[in-house]
Protein backbone atom coordinates (compact mmCIF):
# COMPACT_ATOMS: atom_id res chain seq x y z
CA UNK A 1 -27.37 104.91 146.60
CA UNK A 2 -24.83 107.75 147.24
CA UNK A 3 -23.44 109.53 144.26
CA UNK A 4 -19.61 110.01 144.33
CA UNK A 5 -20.13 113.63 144.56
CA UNK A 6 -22.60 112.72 147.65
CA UNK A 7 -20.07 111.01 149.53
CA UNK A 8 -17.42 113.42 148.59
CA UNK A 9 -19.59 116.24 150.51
CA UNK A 10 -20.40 113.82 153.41
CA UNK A 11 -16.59 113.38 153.99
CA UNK A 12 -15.93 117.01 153.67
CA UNK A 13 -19.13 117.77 156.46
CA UNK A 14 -17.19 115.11 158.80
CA UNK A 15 -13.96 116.08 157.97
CA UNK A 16 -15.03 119.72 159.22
CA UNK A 17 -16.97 119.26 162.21
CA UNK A 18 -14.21 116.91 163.63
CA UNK A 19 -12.33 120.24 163.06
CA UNK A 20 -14.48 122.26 164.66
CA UNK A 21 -14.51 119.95 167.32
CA UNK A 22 -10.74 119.62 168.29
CA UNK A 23 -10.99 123.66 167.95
CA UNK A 24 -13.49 123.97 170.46
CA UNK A 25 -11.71 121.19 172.53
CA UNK A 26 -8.76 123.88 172.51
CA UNK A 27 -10.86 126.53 173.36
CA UNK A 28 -12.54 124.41 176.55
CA UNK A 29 -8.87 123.34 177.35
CA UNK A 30 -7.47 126.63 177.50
CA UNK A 31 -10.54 127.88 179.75
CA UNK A 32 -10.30 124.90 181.85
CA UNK A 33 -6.37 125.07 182.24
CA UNK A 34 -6.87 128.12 183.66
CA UNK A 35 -9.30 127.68 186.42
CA UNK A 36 -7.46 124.49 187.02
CA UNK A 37 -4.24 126.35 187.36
CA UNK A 38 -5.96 128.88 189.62
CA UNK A 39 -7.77 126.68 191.64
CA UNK A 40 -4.34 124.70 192.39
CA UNK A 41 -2.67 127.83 193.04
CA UNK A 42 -4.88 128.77 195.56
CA UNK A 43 -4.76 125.52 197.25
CA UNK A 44 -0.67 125.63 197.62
CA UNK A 45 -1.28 129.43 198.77
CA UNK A 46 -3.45 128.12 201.75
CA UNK A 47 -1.46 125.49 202.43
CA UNK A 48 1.83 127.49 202.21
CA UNK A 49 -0.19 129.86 204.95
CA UNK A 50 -0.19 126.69 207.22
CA UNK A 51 2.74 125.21 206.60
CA UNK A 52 5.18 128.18 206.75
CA UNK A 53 6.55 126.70 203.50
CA UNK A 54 8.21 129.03 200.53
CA UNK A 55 7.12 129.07 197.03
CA UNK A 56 9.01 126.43 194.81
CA UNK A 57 11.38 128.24 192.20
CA UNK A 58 11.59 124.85 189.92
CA UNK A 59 9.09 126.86 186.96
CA UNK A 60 11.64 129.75 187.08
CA UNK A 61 14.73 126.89 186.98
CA UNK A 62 12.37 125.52 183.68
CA UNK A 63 12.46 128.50 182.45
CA UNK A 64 15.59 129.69 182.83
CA UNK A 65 17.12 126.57 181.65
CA UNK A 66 15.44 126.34 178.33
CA UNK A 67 14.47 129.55 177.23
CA UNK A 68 17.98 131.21 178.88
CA UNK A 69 15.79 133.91 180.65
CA UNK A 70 17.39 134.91 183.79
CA UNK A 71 15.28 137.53 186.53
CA UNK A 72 17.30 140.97 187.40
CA UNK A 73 15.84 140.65 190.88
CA UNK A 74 13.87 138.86 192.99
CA UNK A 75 10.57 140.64 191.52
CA UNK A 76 11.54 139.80 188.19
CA UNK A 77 12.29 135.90 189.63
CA UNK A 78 8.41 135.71 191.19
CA UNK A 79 6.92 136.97 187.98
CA UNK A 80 8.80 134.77 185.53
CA UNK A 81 7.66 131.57 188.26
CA UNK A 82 4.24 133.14 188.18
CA UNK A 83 3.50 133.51 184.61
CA UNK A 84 5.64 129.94 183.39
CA UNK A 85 3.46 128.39 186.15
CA UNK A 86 0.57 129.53 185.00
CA UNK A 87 1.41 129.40 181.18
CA UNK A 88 2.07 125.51 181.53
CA UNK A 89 -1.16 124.75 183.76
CA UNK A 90 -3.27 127.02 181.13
CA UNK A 91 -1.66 125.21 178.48
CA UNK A 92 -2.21 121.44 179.80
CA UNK A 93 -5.48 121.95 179.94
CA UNK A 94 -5.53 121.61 176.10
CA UNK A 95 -5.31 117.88 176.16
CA UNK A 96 -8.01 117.51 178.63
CA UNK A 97 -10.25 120.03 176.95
CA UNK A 98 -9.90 117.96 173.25
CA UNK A 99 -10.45 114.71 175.46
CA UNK A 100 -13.67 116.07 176.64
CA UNK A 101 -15.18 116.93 173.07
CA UNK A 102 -13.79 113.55 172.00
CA UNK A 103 -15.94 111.73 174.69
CA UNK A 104 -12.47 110.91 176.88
CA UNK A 105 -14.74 112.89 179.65
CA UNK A 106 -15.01 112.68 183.83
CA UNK A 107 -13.05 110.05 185.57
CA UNK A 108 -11.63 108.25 182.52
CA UNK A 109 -10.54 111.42 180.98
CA UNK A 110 -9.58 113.30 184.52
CA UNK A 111 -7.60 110.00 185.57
CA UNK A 112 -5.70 110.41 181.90
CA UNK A 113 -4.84 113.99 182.52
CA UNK A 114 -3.36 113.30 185.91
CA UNK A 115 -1.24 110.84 184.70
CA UNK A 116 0.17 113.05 181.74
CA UNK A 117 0.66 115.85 183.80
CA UNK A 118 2.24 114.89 187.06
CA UNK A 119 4.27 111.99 185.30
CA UNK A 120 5.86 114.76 183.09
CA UNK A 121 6.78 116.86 185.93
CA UNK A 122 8.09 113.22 187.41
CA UNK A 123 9.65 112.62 184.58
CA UNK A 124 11.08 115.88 182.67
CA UNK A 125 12.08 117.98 185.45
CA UNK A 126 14.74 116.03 186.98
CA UNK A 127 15.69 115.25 183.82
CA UNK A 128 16.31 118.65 182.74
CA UNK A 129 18.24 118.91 186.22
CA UNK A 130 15.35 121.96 187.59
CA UNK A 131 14.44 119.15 190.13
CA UNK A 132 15.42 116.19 192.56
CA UNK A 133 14.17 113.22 191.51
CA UNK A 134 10.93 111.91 193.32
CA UNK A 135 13.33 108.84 194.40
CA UNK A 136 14.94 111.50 196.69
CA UNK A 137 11.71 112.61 198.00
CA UNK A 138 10.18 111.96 201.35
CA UNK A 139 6.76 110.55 200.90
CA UNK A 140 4.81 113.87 202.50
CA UNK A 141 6.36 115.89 199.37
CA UNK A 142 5.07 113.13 197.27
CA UNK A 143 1.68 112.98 198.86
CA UNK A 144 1.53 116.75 198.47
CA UNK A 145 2.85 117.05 195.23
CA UNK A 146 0.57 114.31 193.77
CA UNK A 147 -2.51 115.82 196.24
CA UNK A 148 -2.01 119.49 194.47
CA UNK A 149 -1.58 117.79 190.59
CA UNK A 150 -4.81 115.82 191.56
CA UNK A 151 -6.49 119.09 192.02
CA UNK A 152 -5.45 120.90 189.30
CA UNK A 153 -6.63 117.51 187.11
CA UNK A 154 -9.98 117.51 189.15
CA UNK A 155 -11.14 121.40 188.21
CA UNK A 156 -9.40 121.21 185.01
CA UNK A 157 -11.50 117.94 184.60
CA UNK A 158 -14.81 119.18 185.72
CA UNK A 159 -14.59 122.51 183.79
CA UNK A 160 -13.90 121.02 180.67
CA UNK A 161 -16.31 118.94 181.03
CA UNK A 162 -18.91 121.05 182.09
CA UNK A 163 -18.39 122.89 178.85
CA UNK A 164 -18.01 120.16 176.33
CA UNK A 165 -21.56 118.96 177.54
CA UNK A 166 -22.79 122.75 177.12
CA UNK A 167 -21.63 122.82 173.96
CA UNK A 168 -23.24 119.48 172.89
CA UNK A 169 -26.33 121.37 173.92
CA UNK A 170 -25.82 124.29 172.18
CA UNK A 171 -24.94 121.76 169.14
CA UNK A 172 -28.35 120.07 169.96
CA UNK A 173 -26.01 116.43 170.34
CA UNK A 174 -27.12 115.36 174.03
């Protein structure tokens, strides 16, 4: 049997490598926000090539809107878009990278992260009057919009969990 003082340190030991786990959760999320960001900005830069289509301004709206930042120019405008856009992707990536430690990992946890992300930008942009509600939109912009979210969820998805199953391995917990 366990003295008190045993099970005091055995609750400490979990207590602290669930820590350490959500931290390097964070850690994979951040990574894996990022390449998921990029990887999703690349994809609406090709298809922006073919379609003739403009960038959307709706970050810089978010932006603007809550933080009262407004661009000086139309350089200023792009950059703010730019580094909002990929601020929020980076930071999404968070959730998915703590699911993937946690065992929340490939479709389950990619499936999760889809839903939290696009139905936020469903949900909170219009409501914060940056953007039209998807009600308004014509179902190629929804097939589009959801098409580029899914691919931002898929790399984010398969990065984090590419790493959380490294670090098992580095942990020695296949």
């Amino acid at each position: 049997m366990k003295t008190r003082k045993q099970q005091t340190n055995h609750h400490q030991d979990s207590a602290t490598t669930d820590i350490a786990r959500v931290a390097a959760g964070i850690g994979i999320g951040v990574v894996a926000g990022l390449v998921g960001t990029a990887v999703m900005t690349a994809a609406q830069m090709i298809e922006m090539q073919y379609s003739g289509r403009e960038s959307s301004d709706t970050p810089y709206k978010a932006v603007k809107k809550t933080f009262g930042i407004e661009a000086q120019s139309d350089e200023d405008k792009e950059l703010i878009t730019n580094v909002s856009h990929f601020g929020y992707g980076t930071t999404w990536g968070i959730p998915r990278g703590i699911m993937a430690v946690l065992g929340a990992d490939g479709v389950t946890g990619t499936t999760a992260h889809f839903g939290a992300v696009w139905g936020t930008e469903l949900s909170l942009l219009p409501a914060m009057d940056v953007m039209e509600p998807v009600t308004t939109w014509k179902p190629k912009a929804i097939a589009e919009d959801a098409m580029f979210h899914a691919v931002y969820a898929i790399a984010t998805g398969i990065t984090a969990d590419i790493l959380a199953k490294w670090l098992r391995g580095k942990d020695g917990n296949n």
